[in-house]
Protein backbone atom coordinates (compact mmCIF):
# COMPACT_ATOMS: atom_id res chain seq x y z
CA UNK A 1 0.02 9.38 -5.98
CA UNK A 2 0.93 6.92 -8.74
CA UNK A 3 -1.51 4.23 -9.21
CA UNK A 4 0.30 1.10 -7.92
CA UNK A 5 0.65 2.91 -4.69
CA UNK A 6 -2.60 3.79 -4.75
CA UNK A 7 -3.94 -0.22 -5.55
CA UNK A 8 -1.11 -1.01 -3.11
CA UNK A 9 -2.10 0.98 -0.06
CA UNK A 10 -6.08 0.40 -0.91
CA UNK A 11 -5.15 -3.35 -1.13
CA UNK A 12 -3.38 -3.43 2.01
CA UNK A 13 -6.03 -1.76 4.04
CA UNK A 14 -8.61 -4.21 2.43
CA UNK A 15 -6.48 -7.12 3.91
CA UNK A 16 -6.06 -5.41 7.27
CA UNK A 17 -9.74 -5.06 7.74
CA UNK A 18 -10.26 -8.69 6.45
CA UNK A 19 -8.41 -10.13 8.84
CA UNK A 20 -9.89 -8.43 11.71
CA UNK A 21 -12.81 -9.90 11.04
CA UNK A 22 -10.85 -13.53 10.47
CA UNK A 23 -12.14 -13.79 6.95
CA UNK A 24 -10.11 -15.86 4.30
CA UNK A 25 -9.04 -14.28 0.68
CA UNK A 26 -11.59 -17.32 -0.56
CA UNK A 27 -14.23 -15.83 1.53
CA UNK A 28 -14.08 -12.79 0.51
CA UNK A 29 -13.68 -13.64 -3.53
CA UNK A 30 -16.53 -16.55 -3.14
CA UNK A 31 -18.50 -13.07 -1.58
CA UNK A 32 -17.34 -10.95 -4.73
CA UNK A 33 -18.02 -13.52 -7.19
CA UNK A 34 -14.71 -13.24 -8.60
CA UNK A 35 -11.65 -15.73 -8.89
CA UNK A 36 -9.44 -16.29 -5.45
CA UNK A 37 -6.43 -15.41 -7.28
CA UNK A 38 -8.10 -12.30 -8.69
CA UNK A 39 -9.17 -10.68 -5.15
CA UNK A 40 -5.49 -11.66 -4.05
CA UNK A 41 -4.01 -9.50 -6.54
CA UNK A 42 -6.20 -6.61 -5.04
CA UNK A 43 -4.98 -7.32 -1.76
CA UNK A 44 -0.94 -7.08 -3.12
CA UNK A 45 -2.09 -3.66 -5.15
CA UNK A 46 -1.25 -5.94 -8.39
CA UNK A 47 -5.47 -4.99 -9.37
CA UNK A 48 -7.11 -2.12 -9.31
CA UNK A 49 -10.54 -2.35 -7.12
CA UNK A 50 -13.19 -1.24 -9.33
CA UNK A 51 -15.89 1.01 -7.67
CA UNK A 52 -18.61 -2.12 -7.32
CA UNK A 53 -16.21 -3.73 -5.83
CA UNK A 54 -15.37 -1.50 -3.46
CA UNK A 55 -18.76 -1.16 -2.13
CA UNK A 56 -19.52 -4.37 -1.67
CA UNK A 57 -15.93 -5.27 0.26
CA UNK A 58 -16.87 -2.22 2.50
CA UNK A 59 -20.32 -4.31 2.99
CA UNK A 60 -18.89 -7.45 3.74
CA UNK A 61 -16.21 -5.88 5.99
CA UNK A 62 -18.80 -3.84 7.79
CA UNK A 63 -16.97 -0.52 6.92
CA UNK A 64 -17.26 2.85 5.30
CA UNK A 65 -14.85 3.81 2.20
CA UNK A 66 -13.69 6.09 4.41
CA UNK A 67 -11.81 3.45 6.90
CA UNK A 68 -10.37 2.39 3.38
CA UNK A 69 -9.70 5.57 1.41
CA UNK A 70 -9.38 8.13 4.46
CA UNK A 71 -5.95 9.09 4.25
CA UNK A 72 -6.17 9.80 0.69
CA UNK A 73 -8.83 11.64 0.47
CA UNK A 74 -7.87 15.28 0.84
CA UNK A 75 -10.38 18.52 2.45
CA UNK A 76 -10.49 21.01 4.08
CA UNK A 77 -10.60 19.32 7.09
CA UNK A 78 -8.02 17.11 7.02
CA UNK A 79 -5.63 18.22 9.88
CA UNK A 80 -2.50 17.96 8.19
CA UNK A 81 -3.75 20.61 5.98
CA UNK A 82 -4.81 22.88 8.50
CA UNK A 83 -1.26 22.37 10.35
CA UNK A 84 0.25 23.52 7.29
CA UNK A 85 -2.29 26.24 7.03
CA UNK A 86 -0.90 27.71 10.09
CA UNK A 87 2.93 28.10 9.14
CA UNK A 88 5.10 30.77 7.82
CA UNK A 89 5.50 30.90 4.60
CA UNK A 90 9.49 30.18 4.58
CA UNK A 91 7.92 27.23 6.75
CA UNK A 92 5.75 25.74 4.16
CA UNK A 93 8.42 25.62 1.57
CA UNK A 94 10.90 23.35 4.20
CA UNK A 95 7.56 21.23 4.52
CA UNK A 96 6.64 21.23 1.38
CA UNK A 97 10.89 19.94 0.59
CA UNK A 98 10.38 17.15 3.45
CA UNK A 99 7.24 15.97 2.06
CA UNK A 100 9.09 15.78 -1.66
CA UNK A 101 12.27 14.09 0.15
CA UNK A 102 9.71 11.38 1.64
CA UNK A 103 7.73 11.06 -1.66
CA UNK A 104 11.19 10.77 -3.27
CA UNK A 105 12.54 8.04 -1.23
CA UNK A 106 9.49 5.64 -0.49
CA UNK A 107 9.77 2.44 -0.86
């Protein structure tokens, strides 16, 4: 995964979780002690969110990484894994094609 859409889709669950809990972008930097503008650009993916960071969001948020990183972290028991685990082989190339055709035409 290239690293804006990795800041991107870490950003975006940030601000989904934020505004469950109704929480402004000045809340949330005032909480970081960093500038408004700066925690904005972590929400848009424009920043990366450094590991301290990170932590501390999750605290504030009242979540694990995981409900932030989940999806992109990859083991052996994540279930799209052990789908593919279960097909042909022929199969797993046409999956492995589909997943390149999506990858290829994201936007």
């Amino acid at each position: 995964m290239y690293m804006n859409s990795l800041n991107s889709y870490v950003g975006k669950r940030i601000k989904e979780y934020r505004e469950v809990k109704g929480y402004t972008q000045e809340y949330m930097a005032k909480e970081l002690d960093i500038a408004t503008n700066h925690y904005g650009r972590i929400e848009r993916g424009e920043n990366s969110c450094t590991m301290n960071n990170l932590v501390s969001i999750c605290n504030i948020l009242e979540v694990n990484p995981n409900d932030i990183l989940g999806e992109l972290i990859i083991n052996k028991d994540n279930e799209l894994l052990k789908d593919l685990d279960k097909l042909s082989v022929d199969n797993r190339i046409v999956a492995s094609k589909f997943v390149k055709f999506l990858l290829n035409n994201q936007k």
